[in-house]
Protein backbone atom coordinates (compact mmCIF):
# COMPACT_ATOMS: atom_id res chain seq x y z
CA UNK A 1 5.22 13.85 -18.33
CA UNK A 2 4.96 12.65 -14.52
CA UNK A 3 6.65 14.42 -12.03
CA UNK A 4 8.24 11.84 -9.95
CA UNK A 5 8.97 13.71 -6.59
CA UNK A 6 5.12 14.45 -6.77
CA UNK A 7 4.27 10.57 -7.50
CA UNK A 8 6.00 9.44 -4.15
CA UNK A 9 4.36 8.73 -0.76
CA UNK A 10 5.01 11.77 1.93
CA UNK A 11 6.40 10.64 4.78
CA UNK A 12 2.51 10.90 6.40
CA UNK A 13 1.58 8.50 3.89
CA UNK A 14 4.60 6.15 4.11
CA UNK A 15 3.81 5.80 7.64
CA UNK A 16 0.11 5.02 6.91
CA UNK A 17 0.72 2.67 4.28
CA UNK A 18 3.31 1.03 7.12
CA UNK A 19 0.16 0.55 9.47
CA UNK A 20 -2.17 -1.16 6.65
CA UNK A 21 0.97 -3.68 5.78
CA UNK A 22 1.05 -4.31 9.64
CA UNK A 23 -2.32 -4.46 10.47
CA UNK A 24 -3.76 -6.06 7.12
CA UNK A 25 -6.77 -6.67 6.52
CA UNK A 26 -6.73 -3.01 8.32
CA UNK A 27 -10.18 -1.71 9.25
CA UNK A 28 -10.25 1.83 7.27
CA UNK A 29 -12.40 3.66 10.03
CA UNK A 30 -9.21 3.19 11.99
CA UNK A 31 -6.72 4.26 9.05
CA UNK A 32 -8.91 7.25 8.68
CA UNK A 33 -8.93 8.30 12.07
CA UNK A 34 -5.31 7.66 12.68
CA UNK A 35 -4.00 9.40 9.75
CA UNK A 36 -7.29 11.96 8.31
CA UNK A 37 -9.40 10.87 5.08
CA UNK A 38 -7.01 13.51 2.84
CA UNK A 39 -3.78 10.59 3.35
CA UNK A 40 -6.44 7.88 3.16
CA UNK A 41 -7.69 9.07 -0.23
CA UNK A 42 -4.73 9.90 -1.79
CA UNK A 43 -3.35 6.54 -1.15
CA UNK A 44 -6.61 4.81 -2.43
CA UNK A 45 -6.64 7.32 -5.47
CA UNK A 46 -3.10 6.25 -6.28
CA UNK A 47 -4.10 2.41 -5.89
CA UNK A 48 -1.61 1.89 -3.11
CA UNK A 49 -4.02 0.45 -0.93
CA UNK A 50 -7.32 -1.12 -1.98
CA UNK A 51 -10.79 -1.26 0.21
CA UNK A 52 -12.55 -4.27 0.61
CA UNK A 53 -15.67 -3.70 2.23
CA UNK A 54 -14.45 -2.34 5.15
CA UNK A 55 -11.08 -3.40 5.05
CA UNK A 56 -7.99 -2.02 3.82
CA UNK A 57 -5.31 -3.89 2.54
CA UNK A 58 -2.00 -2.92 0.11
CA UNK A 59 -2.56 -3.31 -3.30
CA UNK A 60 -0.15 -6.36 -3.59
CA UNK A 61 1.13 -8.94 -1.46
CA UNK A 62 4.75 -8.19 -2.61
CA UNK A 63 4.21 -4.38 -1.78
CA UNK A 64 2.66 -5.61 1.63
CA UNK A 65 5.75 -7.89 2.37
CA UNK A 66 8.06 -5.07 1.51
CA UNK A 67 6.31 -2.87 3.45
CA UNK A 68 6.65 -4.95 6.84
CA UNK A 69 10.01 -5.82 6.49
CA UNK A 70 11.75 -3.31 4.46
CA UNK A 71 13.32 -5.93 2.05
CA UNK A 72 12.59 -6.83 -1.62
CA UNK A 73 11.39 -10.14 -1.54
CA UNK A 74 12.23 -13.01 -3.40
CA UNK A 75 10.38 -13.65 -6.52
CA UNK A 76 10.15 -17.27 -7.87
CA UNK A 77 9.79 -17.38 -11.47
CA UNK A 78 7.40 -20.48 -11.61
CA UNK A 79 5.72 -19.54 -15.04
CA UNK A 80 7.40 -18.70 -18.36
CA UNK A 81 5.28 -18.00 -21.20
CA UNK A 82 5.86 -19.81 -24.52
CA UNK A 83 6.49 -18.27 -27.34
């Protein structure tokens, strides 16, 4: 069983994952500095953010967009699969 309040971002984390939206691609010797390699791991553990090289960057563009402006963004549904 998963223990939901556990699963969620503290607010240390929310605010890091903020910064990576903002400043993506984010380098991650900055995101490490700024927030201390325990927040940066847990986040990468948890596949919130992913590391390219030495960028960071969220792990989807729809979590990124959220992420910057706070709102769910519009979907399109451009592919239905047949049946």
């Amino acid at each position: 069983m998963i223990n939901i309040i556990s699963a969620l971002p503290s607010n240390k984390e929310m605010l890091c994952l903020k910064e990576v939206a903002r400043l993506a691609p984010a380098e991650w010797v900055q995101i490490v500095d700024q927030f201390g390699n325990d927040t940066y791991t847990s986040l990468l553990d948890r596949r919130l953010i992913v590391r390219s090289g030495d960028r960071l960057n969220p792990y989807w563009d729809i979590f990124r967009d959220y992420l910057r402006s706070g709102d769910i963004p519009q979907v399109p549904v451009s592919f239905l699969p047949g049946t």
